[in-house]
N, C-alpha and C. Protein backbone atom coordinates (compact mmCIF):
# COMPACT_ATOMS: atom_id res chain seq x y z
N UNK A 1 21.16 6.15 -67.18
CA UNK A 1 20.30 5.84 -66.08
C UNK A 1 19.84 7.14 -65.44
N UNK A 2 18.32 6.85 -65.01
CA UNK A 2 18.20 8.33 -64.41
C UNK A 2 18.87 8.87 -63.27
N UNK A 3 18.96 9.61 -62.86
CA UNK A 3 19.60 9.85 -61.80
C UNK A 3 18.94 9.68 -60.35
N UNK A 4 17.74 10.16 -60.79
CA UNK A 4 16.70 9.98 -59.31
C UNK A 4 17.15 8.31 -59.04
N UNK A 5 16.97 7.80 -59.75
CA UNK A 5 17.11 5.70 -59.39
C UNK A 5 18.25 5.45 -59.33
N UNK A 6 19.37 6.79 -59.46
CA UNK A 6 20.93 5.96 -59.34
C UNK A 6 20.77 6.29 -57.56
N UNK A 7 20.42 7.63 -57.56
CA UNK A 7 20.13 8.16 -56.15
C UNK A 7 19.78 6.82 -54.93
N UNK A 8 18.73 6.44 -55.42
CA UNK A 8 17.82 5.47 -54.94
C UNK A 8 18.12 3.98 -54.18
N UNK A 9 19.36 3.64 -55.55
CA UNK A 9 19.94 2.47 -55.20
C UNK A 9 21.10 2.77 -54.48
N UNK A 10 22.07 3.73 -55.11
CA UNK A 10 23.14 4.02 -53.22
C UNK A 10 22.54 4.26 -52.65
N UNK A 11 21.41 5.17 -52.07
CA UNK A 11 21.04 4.98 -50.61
C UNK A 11 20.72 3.53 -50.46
N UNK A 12 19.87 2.82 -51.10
CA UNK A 12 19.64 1.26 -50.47
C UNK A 12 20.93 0.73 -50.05
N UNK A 13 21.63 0.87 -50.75
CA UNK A 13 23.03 -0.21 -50.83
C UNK A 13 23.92 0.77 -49.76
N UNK A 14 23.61 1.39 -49.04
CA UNK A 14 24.38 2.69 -47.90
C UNK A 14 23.14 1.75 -46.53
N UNK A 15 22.51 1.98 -47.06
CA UNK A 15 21.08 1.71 -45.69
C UNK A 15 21.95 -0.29 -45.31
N UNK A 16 21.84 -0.90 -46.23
CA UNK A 16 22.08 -2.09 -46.12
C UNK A 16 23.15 -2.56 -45.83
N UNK A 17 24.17 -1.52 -45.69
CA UNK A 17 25.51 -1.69 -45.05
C UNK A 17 25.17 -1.19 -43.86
N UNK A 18 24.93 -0.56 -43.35
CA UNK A 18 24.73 -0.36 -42.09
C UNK A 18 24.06 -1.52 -41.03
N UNK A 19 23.06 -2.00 -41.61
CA UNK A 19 22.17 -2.76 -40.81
C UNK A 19 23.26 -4.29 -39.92
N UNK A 20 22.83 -4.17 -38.99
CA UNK A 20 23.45 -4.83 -37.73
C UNK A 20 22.51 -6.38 -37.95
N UNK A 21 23.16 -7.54 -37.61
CA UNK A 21 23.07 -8.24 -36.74
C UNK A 21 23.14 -8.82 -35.23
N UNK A 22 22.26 -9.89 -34.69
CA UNK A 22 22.88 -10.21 -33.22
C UNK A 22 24.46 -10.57 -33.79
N UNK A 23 25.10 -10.58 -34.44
CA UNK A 23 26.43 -11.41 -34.24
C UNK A 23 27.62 -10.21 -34.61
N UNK A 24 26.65 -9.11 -35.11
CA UNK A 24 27.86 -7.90 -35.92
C UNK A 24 28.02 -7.12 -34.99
N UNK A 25 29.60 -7.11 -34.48
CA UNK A 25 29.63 -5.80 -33.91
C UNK A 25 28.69 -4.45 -33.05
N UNK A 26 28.55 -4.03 -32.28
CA UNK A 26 27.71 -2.89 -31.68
C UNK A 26 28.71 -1.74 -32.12
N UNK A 27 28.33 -0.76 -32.50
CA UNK A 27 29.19 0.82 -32.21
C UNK A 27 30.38 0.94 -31.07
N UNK A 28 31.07 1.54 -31.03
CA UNK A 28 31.92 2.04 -29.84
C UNK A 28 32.59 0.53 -29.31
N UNK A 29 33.22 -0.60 -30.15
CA UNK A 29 33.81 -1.60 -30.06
C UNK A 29 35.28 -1.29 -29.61
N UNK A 30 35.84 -0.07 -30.28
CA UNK A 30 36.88 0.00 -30.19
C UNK A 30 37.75 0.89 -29.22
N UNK A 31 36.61 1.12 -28.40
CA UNK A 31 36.10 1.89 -26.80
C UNK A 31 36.37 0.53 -25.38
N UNK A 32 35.82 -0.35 -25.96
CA UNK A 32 36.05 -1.74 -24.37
C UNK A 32 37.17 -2.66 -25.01
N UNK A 33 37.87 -2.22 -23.48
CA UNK A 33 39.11 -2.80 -22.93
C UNK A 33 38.98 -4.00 -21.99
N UNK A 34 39.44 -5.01 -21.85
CA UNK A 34 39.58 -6.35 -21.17
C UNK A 34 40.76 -6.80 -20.41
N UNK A 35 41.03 -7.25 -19.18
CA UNK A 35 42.15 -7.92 -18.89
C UNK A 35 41.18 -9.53 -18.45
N UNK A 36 42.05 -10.22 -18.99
CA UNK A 36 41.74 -11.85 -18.86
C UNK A 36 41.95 -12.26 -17.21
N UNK A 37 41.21 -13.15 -16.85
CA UNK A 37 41.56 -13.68 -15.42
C UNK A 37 42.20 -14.98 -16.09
N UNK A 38 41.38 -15.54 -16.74
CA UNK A 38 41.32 -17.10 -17.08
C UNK A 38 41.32 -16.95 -18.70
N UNK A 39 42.34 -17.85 -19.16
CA UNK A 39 42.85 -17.70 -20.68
C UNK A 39 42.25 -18.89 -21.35
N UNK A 40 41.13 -19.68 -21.02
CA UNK A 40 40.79 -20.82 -21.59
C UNK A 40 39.70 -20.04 -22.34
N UNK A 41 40.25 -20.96 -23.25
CA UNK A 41 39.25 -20.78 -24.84
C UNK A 41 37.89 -21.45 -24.82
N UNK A 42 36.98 -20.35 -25.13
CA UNK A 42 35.76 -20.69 -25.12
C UNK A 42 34.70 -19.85 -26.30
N UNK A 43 34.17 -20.98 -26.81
CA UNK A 43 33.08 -20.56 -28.14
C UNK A 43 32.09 -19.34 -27.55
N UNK A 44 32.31 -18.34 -28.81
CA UNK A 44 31.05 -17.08 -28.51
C UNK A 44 29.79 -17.69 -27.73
N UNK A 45 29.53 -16.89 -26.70
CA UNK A 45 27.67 -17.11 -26.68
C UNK A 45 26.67 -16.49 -27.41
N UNK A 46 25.57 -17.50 -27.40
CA UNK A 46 24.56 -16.09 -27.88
C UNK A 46 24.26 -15.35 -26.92
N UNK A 47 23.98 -15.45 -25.79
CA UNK A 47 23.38 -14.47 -24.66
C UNK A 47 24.18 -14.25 -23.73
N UNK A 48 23.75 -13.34 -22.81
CA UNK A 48 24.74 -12.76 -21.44
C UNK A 48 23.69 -13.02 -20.61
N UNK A 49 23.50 -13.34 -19.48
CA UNK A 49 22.65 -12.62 -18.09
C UNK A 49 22.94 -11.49 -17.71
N UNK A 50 22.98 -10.66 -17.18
CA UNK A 50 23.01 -9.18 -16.68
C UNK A 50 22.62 -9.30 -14.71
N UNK A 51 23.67 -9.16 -14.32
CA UNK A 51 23.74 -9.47 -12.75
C UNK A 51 24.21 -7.74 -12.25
N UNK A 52 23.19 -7.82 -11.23
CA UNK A 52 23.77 -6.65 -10.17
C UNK A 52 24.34 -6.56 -9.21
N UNK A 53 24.38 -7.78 -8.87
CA UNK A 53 24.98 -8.47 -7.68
C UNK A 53 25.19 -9.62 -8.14
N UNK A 54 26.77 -10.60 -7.67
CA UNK A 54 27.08 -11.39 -7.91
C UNK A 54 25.77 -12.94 -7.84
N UNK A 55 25.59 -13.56 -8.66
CA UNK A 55 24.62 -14.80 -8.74
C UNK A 55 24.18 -15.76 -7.75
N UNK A 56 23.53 -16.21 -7.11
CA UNK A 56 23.50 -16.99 -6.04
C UNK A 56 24.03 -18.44 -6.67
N UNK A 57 24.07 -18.58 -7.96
CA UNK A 57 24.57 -20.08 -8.52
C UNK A 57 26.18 -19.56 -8.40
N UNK A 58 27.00 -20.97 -8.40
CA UNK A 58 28.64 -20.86 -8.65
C UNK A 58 29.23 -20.73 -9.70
N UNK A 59 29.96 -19.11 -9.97
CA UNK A 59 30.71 -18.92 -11.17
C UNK A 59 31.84 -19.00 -10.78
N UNK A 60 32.30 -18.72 -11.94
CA UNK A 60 34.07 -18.12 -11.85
C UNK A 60 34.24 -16.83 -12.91
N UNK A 61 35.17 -15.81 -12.39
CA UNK A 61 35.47 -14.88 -12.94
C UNK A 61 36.70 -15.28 -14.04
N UNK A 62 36.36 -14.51 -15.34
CA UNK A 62 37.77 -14.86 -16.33
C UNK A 62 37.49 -13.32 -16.77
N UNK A 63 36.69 -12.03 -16.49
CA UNK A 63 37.64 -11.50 -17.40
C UNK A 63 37.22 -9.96 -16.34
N UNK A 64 37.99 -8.54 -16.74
CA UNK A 64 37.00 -7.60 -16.47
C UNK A 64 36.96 -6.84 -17.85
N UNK A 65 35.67 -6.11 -17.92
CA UNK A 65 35.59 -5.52 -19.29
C UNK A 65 35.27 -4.12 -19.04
N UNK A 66 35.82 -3.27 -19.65
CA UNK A 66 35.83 -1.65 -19.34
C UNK A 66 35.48 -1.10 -20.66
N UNK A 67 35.01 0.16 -20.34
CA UNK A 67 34.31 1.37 -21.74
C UNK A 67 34.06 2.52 -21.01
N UNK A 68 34.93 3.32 -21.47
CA UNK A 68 34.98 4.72 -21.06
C UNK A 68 34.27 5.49 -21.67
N UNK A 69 33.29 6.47 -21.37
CA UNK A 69 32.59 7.21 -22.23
C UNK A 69 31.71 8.37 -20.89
N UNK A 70 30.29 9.26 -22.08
CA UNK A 70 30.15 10.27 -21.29
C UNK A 70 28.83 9.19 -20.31
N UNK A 71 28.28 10.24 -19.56
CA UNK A 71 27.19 9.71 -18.91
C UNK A 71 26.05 9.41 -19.85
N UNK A 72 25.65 10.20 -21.07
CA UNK A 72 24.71 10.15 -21.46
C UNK A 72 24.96 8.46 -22.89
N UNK A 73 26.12 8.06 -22.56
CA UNK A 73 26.62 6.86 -23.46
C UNK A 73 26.58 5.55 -23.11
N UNK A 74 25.63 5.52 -21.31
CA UNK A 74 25.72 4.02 -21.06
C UNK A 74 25.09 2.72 -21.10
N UNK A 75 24.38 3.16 -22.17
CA UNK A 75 23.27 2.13 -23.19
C UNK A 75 24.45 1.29 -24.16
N UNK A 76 24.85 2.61 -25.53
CA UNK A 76 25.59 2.14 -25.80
C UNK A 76 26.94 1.14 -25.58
N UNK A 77 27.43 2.09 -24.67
CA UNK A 77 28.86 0.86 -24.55
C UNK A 77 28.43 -0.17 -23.38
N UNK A 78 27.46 -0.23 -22.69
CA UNK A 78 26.78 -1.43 -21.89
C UNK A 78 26.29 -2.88 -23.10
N UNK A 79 26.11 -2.64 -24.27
CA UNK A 79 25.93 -3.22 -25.00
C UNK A 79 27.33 -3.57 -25.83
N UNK A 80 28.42 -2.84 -26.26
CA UNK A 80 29.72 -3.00 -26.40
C UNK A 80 30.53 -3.87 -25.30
N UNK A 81 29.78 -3.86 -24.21
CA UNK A 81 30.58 -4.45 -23.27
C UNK A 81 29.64 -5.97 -23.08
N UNK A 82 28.50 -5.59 -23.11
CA UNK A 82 27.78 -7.50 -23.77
C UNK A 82 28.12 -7.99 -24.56
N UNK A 83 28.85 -7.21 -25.42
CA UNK A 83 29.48 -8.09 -26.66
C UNK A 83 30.26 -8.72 -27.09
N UNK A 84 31.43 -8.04 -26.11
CA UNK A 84 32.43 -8.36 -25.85
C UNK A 84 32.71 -9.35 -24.23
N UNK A 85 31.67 -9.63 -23.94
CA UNK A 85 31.69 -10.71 -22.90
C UNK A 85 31.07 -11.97 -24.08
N UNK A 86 30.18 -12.13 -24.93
CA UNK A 86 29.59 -12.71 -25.86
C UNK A 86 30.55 -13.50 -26.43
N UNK A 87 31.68 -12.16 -26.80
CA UNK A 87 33.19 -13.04 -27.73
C UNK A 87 33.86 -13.72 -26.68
N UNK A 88 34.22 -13.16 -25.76
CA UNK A 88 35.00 -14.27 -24.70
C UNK A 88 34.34 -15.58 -24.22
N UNK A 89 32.93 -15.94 -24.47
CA UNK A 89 32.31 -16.70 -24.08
C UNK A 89 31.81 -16.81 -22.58
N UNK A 90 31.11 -16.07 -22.05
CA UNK A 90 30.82 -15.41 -20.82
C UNK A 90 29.29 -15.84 -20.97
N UNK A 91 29.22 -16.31 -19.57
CA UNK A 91 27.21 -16.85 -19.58
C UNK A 91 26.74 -15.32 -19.08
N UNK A 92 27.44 -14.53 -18.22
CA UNK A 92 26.89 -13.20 -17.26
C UNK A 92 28.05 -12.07 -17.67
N UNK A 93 27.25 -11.38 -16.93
CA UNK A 93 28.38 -9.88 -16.47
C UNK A 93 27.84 -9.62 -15.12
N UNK A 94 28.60 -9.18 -14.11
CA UNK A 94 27.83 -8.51 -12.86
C UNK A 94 28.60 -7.17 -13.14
N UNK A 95 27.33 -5.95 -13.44
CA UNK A 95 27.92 -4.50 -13.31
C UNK A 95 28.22 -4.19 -11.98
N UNK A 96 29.36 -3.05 -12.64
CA UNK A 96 29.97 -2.43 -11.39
C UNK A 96 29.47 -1.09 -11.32
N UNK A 97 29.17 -0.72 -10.44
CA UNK A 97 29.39 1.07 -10.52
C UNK A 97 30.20 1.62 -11.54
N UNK A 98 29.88 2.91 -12.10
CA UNK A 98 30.72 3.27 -13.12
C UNK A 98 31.93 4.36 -12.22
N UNK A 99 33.01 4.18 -12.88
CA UNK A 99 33.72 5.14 -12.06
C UNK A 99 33.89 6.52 -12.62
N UNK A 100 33.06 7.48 -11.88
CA UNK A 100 32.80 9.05 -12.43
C UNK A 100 34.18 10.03 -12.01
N UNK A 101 34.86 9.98 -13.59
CA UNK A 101 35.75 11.45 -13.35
C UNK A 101 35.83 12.25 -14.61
N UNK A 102 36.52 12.46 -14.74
CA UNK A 102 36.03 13.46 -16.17
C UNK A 102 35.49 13.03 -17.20
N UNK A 103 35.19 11.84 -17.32
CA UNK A 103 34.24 10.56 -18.09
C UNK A 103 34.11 9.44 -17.12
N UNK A 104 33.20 8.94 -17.99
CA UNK A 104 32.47 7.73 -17.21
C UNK A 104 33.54 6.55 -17.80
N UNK A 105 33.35 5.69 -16.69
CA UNK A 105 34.09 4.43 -16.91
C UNK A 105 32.81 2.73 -16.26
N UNK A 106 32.56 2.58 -17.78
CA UNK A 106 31.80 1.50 -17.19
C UNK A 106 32.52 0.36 -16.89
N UNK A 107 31.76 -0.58 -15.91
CA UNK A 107 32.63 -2.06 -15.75
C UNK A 107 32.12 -2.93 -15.50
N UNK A 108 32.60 -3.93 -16.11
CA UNK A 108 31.80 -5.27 -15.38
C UNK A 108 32.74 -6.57 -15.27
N UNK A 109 32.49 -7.91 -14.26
CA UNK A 109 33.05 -8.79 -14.20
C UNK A 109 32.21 -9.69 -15.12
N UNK A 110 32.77 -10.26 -16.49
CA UNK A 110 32.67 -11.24 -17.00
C UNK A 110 32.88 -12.51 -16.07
N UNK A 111 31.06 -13.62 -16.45
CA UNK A 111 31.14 -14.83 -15.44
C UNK A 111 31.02 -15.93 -16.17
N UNK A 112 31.85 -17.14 -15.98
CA UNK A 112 31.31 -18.45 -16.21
C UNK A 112 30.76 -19.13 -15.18
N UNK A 113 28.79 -20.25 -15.89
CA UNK A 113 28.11 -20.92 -14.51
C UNK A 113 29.81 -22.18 -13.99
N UNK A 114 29.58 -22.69 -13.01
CA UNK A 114 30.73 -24.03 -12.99
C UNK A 114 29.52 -25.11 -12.79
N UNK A 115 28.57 -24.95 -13.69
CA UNK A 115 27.77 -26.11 -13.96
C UNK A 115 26.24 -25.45 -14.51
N UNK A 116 25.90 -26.59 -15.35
CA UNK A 116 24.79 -26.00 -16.25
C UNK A 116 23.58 -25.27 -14.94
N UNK A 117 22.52 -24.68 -15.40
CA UNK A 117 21.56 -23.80 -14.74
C UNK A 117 20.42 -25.17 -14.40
N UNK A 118 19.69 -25.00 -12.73
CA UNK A 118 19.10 -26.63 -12.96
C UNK A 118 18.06 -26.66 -13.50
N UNK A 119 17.44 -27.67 -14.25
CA UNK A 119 16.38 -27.56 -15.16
C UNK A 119 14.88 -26.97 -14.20
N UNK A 120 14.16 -26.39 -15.06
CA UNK A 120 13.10 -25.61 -14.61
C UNK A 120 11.96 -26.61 -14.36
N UNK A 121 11.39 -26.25 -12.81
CA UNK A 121 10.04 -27.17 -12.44
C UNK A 121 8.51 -27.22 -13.30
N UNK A 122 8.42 -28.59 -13.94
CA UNK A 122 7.60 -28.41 -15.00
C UNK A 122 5.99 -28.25 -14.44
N UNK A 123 5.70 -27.32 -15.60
CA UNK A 123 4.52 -26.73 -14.69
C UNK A 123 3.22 -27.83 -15.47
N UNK A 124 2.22 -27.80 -14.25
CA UNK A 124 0.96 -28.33 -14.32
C UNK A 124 -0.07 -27.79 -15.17
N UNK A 125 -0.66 -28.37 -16.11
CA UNK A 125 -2.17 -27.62 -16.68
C UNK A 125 -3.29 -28.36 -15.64
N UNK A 126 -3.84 -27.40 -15.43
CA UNK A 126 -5.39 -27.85 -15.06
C UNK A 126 -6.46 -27.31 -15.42
C-alpha cells in the first residue's frame, strides 16, 4: 500500500476519534467535582438553562458542581460543568462567582423545576 494513503487513512481514523457528540463527554471531565444535596435518581437531560440569579419559577437544589482551572479556562470547564449537571439530570445551573486564588474555581448550583415550565401564550397571525 502506498504510504501517502496509509498516511491518509490514520489521520481520518485519528480525526474521527476525536469528534464529539451532544452526549460524549466535553474535555476537562475529570476536573468537576460534585457533592449531592438530593440522591434521587434521575434520567440525563438534554439541556441545562443557565441562571444568574436564582429562577423566579420553584426549584430545588440537589447538587453543587465545581471545576478548578486558570482564568483563561472558563468556557471550557463551564461546559464540563453543563455536563455534568446534564448526567445528574438537572433542568438549570445558577452560576456562582468563581472563587479567585491561585486558580480559578468555578461553581454552580445544580436545579430541579418542582413542576413543568407553563405552556407558552399562543401567538396570533394576522
Amino acid at each position: 500500500m502506498n504510504t501517502k494513503l496509509t498516511a491518509v487513512i490514520i489521520s481520518g481514523l485519528v480525526l474521527a476519534g476525536c469528534a464529539t457528540g451532544p452526549d460524549d463527554p466535553p474535555p476537562h471531565m475529570g476536573r468537576v467535582k460534585f457533592m449531592m444535596y438530593d440522591h434521587t435518581k434521575r434520567a440525563m437531560t438534554q439541556t441545562v438553562e443557565f441562571f444568574d440569579a436564582p429562577p423566579a419559577r420553584p426549584f430545588k437544589l440537589i447538587a453543587l458542581i465545581t471545576a478548578e482551572g486558570t482564568y483563561h479556562e472558563e468556557t471550557v470547564l463551564t461546559e464540563a460543568i453543563r455536563y455534568k449537571a446534564r448526567q445528574l439530570g438537572a433542568d438549570g445551573v445558577i452560576r456562582k462567582e468563581p472563587w479567585p486564588y491561585n486558580r480559578h474555581l468555578y461553581r454552580a448550583d445544580a436545579i430541579v423545576f418542582d413542576s413543568p415550565a407553563p405552556p407558552s401564550a399562543p401567538t396570533t397571525k394576522q
